[in-house]
Protein backbone atom coordinates (compact mmCIF):
# COMPACT_ATOMS: atom_id res chain seq x y z
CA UNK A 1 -123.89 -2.64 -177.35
CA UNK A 2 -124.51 -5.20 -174.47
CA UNK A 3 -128.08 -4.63 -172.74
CA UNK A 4 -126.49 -3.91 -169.84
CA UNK A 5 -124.39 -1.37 -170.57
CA UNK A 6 -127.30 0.74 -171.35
CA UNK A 7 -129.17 -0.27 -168.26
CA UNK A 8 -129.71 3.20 -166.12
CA UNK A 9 -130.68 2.01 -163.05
CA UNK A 10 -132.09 5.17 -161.83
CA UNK A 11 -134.28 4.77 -164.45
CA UNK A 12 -137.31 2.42 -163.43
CA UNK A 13 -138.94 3.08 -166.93
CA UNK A 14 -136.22 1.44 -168.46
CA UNK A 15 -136.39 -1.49 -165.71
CA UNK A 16 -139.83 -2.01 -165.48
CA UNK A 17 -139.34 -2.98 -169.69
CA UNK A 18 -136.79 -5.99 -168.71
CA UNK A 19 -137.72 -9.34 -169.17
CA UNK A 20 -137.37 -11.32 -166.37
CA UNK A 21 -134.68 -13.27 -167.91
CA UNK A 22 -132.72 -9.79 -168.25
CA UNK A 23 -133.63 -8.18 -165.00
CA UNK A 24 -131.33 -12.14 -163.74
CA UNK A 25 -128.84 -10.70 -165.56
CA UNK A 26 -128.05 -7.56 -164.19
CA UNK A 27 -125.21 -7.80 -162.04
CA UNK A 28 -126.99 -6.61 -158.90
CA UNK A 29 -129.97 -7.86 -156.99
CA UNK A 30 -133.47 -6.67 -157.80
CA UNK A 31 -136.40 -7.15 -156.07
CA UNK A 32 -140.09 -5.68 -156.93
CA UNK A 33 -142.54 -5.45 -154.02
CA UNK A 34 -146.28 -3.88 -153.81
CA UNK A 35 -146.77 -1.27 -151.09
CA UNK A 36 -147.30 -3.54 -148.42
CA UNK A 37 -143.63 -5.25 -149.44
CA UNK A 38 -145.01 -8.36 -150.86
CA UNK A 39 -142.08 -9.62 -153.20
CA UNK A 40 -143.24 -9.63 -156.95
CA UNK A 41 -140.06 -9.99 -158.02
CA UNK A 42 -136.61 -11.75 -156.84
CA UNK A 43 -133.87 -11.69 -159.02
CA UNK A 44 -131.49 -14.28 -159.50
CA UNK A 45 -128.50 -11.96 -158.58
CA UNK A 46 -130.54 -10.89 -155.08
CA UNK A 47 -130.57 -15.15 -154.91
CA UNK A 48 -127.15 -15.95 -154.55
CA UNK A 49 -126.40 -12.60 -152.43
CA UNK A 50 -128.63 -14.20 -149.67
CA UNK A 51 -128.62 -17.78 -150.53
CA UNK A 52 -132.40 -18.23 -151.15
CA UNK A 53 -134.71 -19.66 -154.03
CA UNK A 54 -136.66 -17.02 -155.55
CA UNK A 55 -139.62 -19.59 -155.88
CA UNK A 56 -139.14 -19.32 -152.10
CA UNK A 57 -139.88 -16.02 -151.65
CA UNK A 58 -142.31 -14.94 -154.04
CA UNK A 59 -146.25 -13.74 -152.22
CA UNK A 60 -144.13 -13.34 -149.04
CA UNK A 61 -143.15 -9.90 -147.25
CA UNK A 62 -139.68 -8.88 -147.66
CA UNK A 63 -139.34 -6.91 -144.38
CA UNK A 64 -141.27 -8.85 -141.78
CA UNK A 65 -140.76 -12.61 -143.29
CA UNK A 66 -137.82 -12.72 -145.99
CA UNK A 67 -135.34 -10.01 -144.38
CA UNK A 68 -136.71 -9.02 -140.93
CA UNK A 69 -133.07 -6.90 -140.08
CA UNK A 70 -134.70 -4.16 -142.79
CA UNK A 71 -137.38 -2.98 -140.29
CA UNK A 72 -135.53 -0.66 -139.17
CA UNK A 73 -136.53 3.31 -139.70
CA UNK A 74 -132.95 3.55 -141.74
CA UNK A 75 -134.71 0.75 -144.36
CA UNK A 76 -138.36 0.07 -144.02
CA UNK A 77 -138.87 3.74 -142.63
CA UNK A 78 -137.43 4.89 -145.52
CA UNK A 79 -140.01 2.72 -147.71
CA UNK A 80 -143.13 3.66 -145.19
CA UNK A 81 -141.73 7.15 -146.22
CA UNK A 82 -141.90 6.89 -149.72
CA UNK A 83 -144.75 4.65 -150.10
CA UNK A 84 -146.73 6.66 -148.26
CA UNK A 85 -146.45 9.82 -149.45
CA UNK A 86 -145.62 8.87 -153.32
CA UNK A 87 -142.03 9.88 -153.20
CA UNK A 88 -139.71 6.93 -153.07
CA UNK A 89 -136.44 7.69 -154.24
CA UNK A 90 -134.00 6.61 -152.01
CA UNK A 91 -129.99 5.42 -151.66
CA UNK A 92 -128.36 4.59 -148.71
CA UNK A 93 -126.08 1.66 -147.47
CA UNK A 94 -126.75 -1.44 -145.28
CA UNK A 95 -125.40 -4.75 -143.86
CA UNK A 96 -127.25 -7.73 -144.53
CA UNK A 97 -126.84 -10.56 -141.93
CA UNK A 98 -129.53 -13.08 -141.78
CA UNK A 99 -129.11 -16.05 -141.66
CA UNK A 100 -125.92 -15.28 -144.04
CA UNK A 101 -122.61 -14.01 -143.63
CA UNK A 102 -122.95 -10.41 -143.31
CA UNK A 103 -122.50 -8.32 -146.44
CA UNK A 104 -122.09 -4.18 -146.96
CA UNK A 105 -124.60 -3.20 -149.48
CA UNK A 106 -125.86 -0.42 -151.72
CA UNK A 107 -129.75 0.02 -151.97
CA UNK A 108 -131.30 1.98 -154.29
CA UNK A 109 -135.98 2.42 -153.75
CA UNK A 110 -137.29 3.47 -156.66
CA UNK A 111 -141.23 3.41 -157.19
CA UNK A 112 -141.95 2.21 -160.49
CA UNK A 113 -144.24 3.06 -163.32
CA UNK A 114 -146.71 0.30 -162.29
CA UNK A 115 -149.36 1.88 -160.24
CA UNK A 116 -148.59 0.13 -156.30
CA UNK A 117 -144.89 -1.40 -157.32
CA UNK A 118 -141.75 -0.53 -156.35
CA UNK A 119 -138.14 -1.30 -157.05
CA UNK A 120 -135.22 -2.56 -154.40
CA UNK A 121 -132.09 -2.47 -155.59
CA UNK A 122 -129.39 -4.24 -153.82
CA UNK A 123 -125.62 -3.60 -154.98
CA UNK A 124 -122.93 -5.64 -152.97
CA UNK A 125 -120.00 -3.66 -151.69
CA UNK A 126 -117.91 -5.79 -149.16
CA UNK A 127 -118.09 -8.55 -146.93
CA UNK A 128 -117.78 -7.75 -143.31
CA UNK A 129 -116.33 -10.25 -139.99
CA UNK A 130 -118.82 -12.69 -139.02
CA UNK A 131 -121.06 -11.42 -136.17
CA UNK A 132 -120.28 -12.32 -132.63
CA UNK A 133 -122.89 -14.85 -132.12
CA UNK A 134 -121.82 -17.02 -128.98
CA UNK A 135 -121.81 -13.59 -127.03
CA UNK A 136 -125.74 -12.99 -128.19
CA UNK A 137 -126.70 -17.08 -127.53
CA UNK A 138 -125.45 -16.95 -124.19
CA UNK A 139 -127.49 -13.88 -123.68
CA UNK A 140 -130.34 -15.94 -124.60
CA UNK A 141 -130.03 -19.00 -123.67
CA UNK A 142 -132.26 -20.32 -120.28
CA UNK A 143 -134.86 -17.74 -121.34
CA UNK A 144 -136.07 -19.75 -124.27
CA UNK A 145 -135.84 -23.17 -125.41
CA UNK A 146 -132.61 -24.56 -127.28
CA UNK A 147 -134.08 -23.98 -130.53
CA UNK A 148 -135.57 -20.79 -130.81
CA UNK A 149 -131.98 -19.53 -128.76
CA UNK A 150 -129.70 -20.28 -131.46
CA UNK A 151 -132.51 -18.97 -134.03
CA UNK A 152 -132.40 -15.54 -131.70
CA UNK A 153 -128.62 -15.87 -131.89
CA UNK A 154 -128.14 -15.69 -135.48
CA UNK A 155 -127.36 -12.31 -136.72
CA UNK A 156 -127.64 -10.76 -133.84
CA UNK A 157 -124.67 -9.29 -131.64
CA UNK A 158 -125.43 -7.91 -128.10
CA UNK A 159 -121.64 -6.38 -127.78
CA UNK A 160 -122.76 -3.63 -130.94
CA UNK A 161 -126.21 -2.35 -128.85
CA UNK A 162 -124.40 0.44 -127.34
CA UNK A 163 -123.28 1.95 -130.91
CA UNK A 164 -126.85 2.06 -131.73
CA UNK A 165 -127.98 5.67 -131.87
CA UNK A 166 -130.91 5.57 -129.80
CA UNK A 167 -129.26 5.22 -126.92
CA UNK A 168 -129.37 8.86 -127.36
CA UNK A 169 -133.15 10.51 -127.33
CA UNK A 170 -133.68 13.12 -130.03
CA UNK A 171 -134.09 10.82 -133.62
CA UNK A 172 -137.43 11.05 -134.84
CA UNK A 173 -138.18 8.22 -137.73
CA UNK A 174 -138.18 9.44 -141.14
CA UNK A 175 -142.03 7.93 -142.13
CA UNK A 176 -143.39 10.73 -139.33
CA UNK A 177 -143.12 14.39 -137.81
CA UNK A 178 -143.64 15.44 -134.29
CA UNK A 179 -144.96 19.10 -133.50
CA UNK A 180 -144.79 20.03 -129.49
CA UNK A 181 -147.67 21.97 -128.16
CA UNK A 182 -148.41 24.53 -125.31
CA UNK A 183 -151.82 23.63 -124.08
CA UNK A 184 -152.77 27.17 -122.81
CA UNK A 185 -152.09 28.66 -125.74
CA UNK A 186 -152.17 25.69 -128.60
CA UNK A 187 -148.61 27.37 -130.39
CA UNK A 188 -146.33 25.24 -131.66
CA UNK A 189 -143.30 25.44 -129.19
CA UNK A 190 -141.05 22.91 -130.83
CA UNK A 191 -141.30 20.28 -133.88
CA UNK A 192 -139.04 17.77 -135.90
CA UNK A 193 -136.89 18.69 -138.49
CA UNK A 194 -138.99 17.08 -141.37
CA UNK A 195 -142.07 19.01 -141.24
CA UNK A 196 -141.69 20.39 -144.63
CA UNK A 197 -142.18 16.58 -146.04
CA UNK A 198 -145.67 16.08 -143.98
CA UNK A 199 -146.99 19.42 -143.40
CA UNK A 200 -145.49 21.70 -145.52
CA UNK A 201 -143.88 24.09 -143.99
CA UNK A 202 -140.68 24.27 -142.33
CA UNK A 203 -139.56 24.15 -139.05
CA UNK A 204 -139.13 27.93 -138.96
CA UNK A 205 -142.13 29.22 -139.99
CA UNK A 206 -143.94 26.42 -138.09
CA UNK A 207 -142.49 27.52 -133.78
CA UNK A 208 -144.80 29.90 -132.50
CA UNK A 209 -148.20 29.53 -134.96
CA UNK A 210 -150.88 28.48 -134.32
CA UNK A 211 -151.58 24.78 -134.57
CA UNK A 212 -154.93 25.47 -136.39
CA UNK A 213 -153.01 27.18 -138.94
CA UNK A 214 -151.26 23.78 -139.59
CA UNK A 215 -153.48 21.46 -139.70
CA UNK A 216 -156.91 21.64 -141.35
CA UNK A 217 -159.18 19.49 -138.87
CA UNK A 218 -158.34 21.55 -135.73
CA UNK A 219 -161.50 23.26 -135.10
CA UNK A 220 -163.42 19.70 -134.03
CA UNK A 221 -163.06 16.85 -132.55
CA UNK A 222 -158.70 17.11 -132.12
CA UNK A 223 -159.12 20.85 -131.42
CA UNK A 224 -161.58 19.70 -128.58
CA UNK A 225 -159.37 16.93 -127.21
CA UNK A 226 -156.58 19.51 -127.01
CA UNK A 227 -158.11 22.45 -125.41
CA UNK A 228 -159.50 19.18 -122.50
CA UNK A 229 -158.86 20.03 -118.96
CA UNK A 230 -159.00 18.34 -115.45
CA UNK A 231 -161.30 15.42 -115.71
CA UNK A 232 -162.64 15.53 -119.36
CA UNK A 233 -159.01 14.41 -120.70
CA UNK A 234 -159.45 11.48 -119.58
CA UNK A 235 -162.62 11.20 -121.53
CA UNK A 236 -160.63 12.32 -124.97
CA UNK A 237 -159.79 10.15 -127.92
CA UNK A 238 -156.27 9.74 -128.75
CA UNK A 239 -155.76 8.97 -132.38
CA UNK A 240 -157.43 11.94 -134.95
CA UNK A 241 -157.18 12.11 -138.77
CA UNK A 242 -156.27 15.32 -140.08
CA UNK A 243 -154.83 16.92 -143.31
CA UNK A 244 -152.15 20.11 -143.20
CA UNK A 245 -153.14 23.31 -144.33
CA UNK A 246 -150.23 22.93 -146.90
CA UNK A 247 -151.08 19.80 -148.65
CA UNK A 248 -155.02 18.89 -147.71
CA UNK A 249 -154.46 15.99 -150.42
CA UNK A 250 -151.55 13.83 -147.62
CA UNK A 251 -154.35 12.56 -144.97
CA UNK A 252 -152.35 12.58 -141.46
CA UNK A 253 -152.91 10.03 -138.52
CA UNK A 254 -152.36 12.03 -135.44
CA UNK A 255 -151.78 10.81 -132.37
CA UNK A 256 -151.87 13.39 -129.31
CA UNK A 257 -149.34 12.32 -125.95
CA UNK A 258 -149.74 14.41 -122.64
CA UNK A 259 -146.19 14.67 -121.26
CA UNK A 260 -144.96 16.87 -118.64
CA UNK A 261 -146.90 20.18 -119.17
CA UNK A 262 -146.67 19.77 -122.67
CA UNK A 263 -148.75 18.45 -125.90
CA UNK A 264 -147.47 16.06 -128.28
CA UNK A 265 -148.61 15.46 -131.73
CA UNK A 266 -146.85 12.57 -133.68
CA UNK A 267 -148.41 12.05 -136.93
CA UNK A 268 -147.43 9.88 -139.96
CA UNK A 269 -149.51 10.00 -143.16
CA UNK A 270 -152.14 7.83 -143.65
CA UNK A 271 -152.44 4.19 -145.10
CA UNK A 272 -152.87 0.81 -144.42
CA UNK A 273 -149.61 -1.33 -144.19
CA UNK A 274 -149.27 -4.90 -142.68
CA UNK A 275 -148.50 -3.66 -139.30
CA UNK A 276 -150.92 -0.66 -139.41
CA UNK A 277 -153.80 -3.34 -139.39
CA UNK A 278 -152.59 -5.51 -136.88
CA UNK A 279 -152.15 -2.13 -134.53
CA UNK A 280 -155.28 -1.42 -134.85
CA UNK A 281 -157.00 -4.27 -132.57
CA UNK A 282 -154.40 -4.22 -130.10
CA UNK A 283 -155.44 -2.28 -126.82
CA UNK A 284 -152.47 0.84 -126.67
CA UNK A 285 -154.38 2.23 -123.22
CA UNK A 286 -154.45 -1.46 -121.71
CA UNK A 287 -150.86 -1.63 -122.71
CA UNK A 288 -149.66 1.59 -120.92
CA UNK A 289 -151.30 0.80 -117.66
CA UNK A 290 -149.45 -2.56 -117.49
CA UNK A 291 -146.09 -0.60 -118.00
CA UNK A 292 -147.04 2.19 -115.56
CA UNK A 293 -147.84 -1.16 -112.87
CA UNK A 294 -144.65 -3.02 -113.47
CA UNK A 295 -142.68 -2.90 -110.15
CA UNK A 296 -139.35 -3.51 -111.75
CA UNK A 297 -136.94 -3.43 -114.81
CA UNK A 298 -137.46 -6.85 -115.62
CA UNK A 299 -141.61 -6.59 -115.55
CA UNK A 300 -141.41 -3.50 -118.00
CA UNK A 301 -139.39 -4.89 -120.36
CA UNK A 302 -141.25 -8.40 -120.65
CA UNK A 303 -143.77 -6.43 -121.13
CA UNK A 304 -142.58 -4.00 -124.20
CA UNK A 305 -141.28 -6.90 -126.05
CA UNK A 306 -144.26 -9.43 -125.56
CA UNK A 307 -146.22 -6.59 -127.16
CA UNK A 308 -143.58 -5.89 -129.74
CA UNK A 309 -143.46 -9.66 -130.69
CA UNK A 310 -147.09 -9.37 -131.26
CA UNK A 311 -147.76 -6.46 -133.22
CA UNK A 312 -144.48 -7.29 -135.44
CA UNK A 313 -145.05 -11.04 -135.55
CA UNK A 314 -140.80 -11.09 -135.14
CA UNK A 315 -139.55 -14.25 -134.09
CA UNK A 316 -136.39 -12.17 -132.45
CA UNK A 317 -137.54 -8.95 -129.99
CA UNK A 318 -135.11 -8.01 -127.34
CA UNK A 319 -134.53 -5.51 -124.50
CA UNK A 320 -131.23 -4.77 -123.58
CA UNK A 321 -129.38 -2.04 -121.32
CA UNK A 322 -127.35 1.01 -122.51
């Protein structure tokens, strides 16, 4: 029997024991990162898909330097997700379109039996029309120079924002959970649907407890930043660290938002990713004020994505209108 006719590849025991001579011929790509998504890997199949060397690629980040249209919370969330809270097992499709023609593909995250590896799995469906990409260049164009405008063009097409589904508030990203709070009473009045993945419990046992019943550190320094009135809030600490009653083992970073009469809570679990690090020395309060400032549209959006450019070192961040 051929080799690859036996290959399961659901099973990462049986392809973390390919050669890499093998793992070229399986008739899909295959790409093995570490947790930060530094490629280990790049398969020969995953070469031709996207028209790359693998020599190329190897030590650098598949999401934020090789493939930058996977940070997205449908891909990289996903990842975050898994990474972070040691389940990755995940199948979904995608298109890929940079700097290639745009292709409908399977991928299949798997974590693999090396401790701090993981498995991407790229299976091409279809090819799909070429984007629009004189629509999305003269969009650009006059606001940078020549070059970098027909980099910003590629791949890109302004006339598909308005299918995107956050045009519509409501999505919470799959790598974090949100709980709602009432300050008088510190209950949980509303939450995300994925609770049960971060904290344990689900959403219906979760409205109307407690919040010190959810998470473990709530009798210090968070429960003292949340019970804060008049003046001393603006004295309080934003980000916490705390662990759910549920799981004390999944260490949370919790971030607490003051929003029209309400408390907010998101919280993802805790770990250091490329991005995570290069949040933490950028100024969030100083930020916020120079939103709240901005006198117009224009101001508050050259804002967001200067900021955005910065913390995701992205050579393409844009603003546009629903």
């Amino acid at each position: 029997m051929n080799f690859l006719d036996a290959i399961d590849i659901h099973n990462t025991q049986q392809l973390d024991a390919l050669s890499g001579e093998q793992l070229d011929q399986l008739p899909f790509g295959s790409i093995r990162v570490n947790a930060a998504g530094v490629i280990l890997f790049y398969s020969r199949a995953q070469a031709k898909l996207v028209n790359r060397e693998p020599t190329a690629v190897l030590g650098r980040n598949f999401f934020s330097e090789v493939a930058p249209c996977t940070v997205v919370p449908e891909f990289y969330g996903r990842f975050r997700q898994g990474v972070l809270t040691g389940n990755l097992n995940t199948t979904f499709e995608f298109v890929f379109d940079f700097e290639m023609h745009p292709v409908q593909v399977r991928i299949r995250m798997r974590a693999s039996n090396r401790a701090g590896e993981f498995w991407i799995l790229i299976e091409p469906l279809r090819q799909l029309a070429p984007r629009n990409e004189n629509v999305a260049y003269e969009l650009i164009a006059g606001k940078f120079c020549e070059s970098i405008a027909a980099l910003s063009a590629v791949s890109f097409d302004f006339s598909q924002c308005d299918r995107e589904p956050i045009a519509t508030c409501g999505m919470i990203q799959p790598f974090g959970c949100l709980l709602v709070l009432d300050p008088q009473t510190l209950c949980i009045d509303a939450c995300s649907a994925n609770t049960a993945m971060y904290l344990g419990q689900d959403p219906g046992t979760l409205l109307g407890a407690p919040v010190s019943e959810v998470l473990t550190e709530c009798d210090t320094d968070l429960h003292a930043c949340l019970s804060a009135t008049g003046s001393d809030v603006d004295f309080c600490p934003s980000f916490f660290q705390a662990a759910a009653t549920a799981d004390a083992q999944l260490l949370l970073d919790v971030r607490v938002h003051r929003w029209r009469g309400r408390l907010l809570l998101e919280m993802e679990p805790h770990g250091d990713m490329a991005m995570d690090i290069r949040l933490r020395g950028f100024d969030v309060e100083s930020f916020q004020r120079r939103l709240r400032t901005s006198t117009d549209t224009a101001a508050v959006c050259h804002e967001a994505v200067t900021a955005l450019r910065y913390l995701t070192e992205f050579e393409r961040v844009v603003a546009y209108r629903f």
